[in-house]
Protein backbone atom coordinates (compact mmCIF):
# COMPACT_ATOMS: atom_id res chain seq x y z
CA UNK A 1 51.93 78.65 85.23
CA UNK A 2 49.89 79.38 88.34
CA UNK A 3 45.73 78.15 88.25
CA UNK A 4 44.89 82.46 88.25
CA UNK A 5 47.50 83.26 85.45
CA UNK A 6 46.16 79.89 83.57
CA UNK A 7 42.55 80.78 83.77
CA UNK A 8 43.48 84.69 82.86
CA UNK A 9 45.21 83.92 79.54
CA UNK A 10 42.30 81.47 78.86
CA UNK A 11 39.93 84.25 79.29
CA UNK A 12 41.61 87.11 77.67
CA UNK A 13 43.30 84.84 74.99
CA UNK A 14 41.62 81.87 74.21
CA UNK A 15 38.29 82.27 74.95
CA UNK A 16 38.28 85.80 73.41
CA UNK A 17 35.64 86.13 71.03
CA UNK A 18 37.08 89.52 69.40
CA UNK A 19 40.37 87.49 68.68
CA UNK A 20 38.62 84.77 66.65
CA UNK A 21 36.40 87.32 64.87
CA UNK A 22 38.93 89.60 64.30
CA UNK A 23 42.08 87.29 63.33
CA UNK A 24 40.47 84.37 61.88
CA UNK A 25 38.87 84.62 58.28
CA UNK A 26 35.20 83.55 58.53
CA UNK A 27 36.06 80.84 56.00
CA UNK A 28 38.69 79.14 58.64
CA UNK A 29 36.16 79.60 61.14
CA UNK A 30 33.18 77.35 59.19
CA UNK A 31 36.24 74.98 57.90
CA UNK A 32 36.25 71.62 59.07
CA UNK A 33 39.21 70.64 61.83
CA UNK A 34 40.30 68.33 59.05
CA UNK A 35 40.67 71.76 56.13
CA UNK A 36 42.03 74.15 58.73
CA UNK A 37 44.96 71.77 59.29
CA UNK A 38 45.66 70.89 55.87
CA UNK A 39 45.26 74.89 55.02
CA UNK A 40 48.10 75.34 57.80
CA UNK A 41 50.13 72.62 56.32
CA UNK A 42 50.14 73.81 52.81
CA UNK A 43 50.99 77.17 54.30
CA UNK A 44 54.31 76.03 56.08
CA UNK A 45 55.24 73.46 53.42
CA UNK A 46 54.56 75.55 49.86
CA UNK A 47 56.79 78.14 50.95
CA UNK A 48 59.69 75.83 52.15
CA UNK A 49 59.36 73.97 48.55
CA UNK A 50 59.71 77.45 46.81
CA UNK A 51 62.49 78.44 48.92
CA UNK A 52 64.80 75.09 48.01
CA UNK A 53 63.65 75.87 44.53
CA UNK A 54 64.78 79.21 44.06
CA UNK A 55 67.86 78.63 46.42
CA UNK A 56 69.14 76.12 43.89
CA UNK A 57 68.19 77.83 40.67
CA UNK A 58 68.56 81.32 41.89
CA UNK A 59 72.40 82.02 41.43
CA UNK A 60 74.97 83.66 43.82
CA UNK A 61 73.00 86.70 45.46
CA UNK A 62 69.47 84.85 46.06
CA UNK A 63 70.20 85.48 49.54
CA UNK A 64 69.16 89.18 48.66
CA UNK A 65 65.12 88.34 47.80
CA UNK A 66 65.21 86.67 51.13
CA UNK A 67 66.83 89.10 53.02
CA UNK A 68 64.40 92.32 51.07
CA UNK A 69 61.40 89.66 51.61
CA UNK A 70 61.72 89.17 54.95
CA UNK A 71 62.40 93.33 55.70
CA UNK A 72 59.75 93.94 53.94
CA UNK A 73 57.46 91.90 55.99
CA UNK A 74 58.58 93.19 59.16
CA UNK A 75 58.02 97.18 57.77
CA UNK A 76 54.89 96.14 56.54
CA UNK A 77 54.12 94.63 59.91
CA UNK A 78 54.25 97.67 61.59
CA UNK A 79 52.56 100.04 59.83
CA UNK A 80 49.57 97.82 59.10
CA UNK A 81 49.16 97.14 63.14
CA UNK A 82 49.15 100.98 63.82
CA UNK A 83 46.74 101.81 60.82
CA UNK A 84 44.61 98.86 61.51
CA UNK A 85 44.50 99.48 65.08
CA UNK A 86 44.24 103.15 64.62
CA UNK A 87 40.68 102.54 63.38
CA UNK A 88 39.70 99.63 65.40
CA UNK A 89 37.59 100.95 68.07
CA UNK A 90 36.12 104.16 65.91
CA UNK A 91 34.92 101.63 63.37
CA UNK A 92 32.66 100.08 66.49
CA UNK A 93 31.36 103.25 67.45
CA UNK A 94 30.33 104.10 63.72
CA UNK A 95 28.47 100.81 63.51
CA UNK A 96 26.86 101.27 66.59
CA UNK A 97 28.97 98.34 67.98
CA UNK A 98 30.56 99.42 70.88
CA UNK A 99 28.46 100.07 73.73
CA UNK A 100 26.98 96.02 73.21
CA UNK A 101 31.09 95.34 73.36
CA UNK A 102 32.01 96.89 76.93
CA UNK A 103 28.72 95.98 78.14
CA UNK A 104 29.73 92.23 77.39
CA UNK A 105 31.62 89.54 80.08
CA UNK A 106 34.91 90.41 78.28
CA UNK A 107 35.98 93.35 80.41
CA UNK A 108 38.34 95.70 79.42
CA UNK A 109 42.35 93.92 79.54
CA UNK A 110 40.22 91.66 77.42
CA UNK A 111 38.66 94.01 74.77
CA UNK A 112 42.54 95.46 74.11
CA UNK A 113 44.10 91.85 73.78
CA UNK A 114 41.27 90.83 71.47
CA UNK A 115 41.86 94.18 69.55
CA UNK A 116 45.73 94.06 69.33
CA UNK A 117 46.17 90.21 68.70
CA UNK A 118 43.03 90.56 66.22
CA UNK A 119 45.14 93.13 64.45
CA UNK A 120 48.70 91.38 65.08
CA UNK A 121 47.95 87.90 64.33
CA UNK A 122 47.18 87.78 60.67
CA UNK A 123 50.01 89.65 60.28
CA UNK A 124 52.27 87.56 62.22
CA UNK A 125 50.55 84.62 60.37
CA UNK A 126 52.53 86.07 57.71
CA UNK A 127 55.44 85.87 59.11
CA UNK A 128 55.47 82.36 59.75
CA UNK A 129 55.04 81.34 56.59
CA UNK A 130 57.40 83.18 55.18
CA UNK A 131 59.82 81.65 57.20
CA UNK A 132 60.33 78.63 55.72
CA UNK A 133 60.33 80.53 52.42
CA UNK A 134 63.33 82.82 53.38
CA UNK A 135 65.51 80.52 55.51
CA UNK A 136 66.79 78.64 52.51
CA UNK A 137 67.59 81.54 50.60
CA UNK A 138 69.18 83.32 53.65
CA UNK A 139 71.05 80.52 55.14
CA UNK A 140 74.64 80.65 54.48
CA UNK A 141 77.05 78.92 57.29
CA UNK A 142 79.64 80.82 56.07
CA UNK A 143 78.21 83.71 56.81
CA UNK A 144 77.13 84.20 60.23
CA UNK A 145 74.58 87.44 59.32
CA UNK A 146 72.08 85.24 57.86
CA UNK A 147 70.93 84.72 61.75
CA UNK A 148 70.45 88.46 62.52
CA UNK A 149 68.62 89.47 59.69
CA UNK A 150 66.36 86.87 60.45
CA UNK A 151 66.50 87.51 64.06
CA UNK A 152 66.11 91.73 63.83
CA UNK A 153 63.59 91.07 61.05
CA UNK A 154 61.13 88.83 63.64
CA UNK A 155 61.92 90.88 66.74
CA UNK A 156 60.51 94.21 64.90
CA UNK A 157 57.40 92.73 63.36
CA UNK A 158 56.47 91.24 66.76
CA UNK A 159 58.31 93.91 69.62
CA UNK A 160 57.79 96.71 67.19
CA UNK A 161 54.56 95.49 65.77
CA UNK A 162 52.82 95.37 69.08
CA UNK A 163 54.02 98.40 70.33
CA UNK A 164 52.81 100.06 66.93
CA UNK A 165 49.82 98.36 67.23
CA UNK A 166 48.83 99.61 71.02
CA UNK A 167 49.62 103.38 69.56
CA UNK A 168 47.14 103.38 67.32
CA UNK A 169 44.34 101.53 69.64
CA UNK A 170 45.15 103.84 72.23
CA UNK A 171 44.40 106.72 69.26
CA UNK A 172 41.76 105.17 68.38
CA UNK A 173 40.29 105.18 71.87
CA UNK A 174 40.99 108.68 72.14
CA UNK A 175 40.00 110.57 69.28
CA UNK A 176 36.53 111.07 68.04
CA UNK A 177 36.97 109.96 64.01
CA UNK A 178 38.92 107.43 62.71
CA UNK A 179 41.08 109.64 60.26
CA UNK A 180 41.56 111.54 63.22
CA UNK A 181 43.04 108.65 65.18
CA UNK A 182 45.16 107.26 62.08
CA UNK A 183 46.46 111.17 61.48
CA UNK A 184 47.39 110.87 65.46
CA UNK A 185 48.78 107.79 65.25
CA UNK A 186 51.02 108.75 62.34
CA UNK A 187 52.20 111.40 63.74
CA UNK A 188 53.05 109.69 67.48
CA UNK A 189 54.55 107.09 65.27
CA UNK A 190 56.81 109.62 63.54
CA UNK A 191 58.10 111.67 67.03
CA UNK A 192 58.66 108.03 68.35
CA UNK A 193 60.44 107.11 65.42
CA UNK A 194 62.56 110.46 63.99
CA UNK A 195 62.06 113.19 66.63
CA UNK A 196 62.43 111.67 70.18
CA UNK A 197 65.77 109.98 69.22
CA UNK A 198 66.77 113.03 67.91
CA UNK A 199 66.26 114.80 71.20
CA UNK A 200 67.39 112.07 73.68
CA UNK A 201 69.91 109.82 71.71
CA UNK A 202 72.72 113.07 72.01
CA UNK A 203 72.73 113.75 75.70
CA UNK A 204 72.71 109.34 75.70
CA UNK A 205 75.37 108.75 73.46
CA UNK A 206 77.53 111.56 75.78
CA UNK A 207 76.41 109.34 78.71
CA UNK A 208 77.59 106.23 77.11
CA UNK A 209 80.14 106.95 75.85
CA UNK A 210 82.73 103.93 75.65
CA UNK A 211 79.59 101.50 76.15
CA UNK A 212 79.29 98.29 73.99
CA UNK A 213 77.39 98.99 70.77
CA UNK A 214 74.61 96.33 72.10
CA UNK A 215 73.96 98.87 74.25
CA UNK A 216 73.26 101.91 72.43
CA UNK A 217 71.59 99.72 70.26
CA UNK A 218 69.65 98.48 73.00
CA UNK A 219 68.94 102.02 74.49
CA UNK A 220 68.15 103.52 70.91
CA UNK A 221 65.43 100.97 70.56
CA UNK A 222 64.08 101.44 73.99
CA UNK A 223 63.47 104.89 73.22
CA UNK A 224 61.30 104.11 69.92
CA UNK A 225 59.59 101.78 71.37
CA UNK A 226 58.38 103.40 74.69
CA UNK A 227 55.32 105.39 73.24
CA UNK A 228 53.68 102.49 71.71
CA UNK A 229 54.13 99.92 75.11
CA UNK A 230 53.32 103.11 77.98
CA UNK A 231 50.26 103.30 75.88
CA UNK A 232 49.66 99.54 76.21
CA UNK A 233 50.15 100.13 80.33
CA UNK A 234 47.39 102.88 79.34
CA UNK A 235 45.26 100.89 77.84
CA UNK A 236 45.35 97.53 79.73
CA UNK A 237 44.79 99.99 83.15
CA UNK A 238 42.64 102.95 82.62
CA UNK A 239 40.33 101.40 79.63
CA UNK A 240 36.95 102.02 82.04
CA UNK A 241 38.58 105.91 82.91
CA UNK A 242 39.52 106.42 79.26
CA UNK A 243 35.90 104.96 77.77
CA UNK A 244 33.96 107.33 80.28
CA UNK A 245 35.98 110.35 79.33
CA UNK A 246 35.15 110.05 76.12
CA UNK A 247 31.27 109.23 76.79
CA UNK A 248 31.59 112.67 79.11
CA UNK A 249 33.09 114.56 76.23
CA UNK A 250 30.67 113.22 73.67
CA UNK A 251 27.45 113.89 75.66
């Protein structure tokens, strides 16, 4: 990693005060080094202890809970990114909040990563430690599935997650009230997820017809997910535009 893309993730990333407000409980943030690791600990190794448990008294179709555990995260995931999002920068602007925030070092590629990871992490935090909860229950070497259910789970709650997650901040950036932005961000989530398909998958499938079923697969997903990561491009390169607009169309 180059000395300018090192310093730029440090900035937006690790030095990002929105992300360790936002992500991090207040009680992990007083916590001594010493508590947050042994919190993080019991966190990876309590679930992996339940999983062997329930793997070995659990019967023949265990691998189910995992499997509906793990699906259920990932769904969750999603729809928790766009809602939270969705209100993110309308609850600022409520609490008076918001002008102190641009005005601040941060600048704005940084306010959106603080607001997206803020949103995404806890819920990716999830994620990981259900991991080691699921994989024993899942794991069958017989039965080479296990792997993508694991693997489709993971790459929605974090592809599909953040592209979720940049609808609703881009919503939330546009719209005056914040059940304005989640009803906009419901509905964007529902033409990317039901009604753009629709309209584009036909004339595709006719197109590719014959192709490997990775690649409709591939294709179908690219079409969900565009909404949510053009307005991420949005976002990370007309915050400053998009910000004065709306200050122009408030005042």
């Amino acid at each position: 990693m180059s000395e300018a893309a090192r310093g730029w993730f440090e900035q937006v990333v690790l030095d990002n005060p929105i992300i360790r407000r936002e992500a991090v409980p207040r009680a992990m943030r007083r916590a001594s080094p010493m508590v947050r690791q042994a919190l993080v600990a019991a966190a990876l190794i309590g679930p992996a202890v339940l999983g062997v448990y329930f793997r070995s008294v659990g019967g023949e179709y265990i691998y189910v809970v995992g499997i509906a555990a793990v699906w259920a995260w990932a769904g969750l995931t999603v729809a928790a990114a766009a809602l939270t999002t969705s209100r993110a920068i309308g609850q600022e602007r409520v609490q008076g909040t918001w002008d102190m925030l641009v005005l601040t070092r941060l600048g704005g590629r940084a306010i959106v990563a603080g607001k997206l990871l803020g949103a995404l992490l806890p819920l990716w935090a999830v994620g990981v430690a259900l991991f080691p909860f699921c994989l024993p229950l899942i794991y069958a070497p017989e039965n080479p599935d296990w792997a993508l259910h694991l693997l489709g789970a993971y790459a929605i709650a974090t592809i599909g997650g953040t592209a979720a997650a940049s609808l609703g901040l881009c919503c939330s950036m546009l719209f005056r009230t914040i059940f304005g932005a989640q009803l906009a961000t419901v509905f964007a989530g529902w033409v990317a997820a039901q009604l753009l398909p629709a309209l584009v998958m036909v004339p595709l499938a006719l197109m590719m017809a014959g192709s490997p079923g990775v690649l409709s697969y591939g294709a179908s997903a690219a079409i969900v997910l565009a909404p949510g990561y053009i307005a991420l491009v949005i976002l990370l390169t007309r915050f400053e535009h998009l910000d004065q607009r709306f200050r122009q169309a408030r005042g």
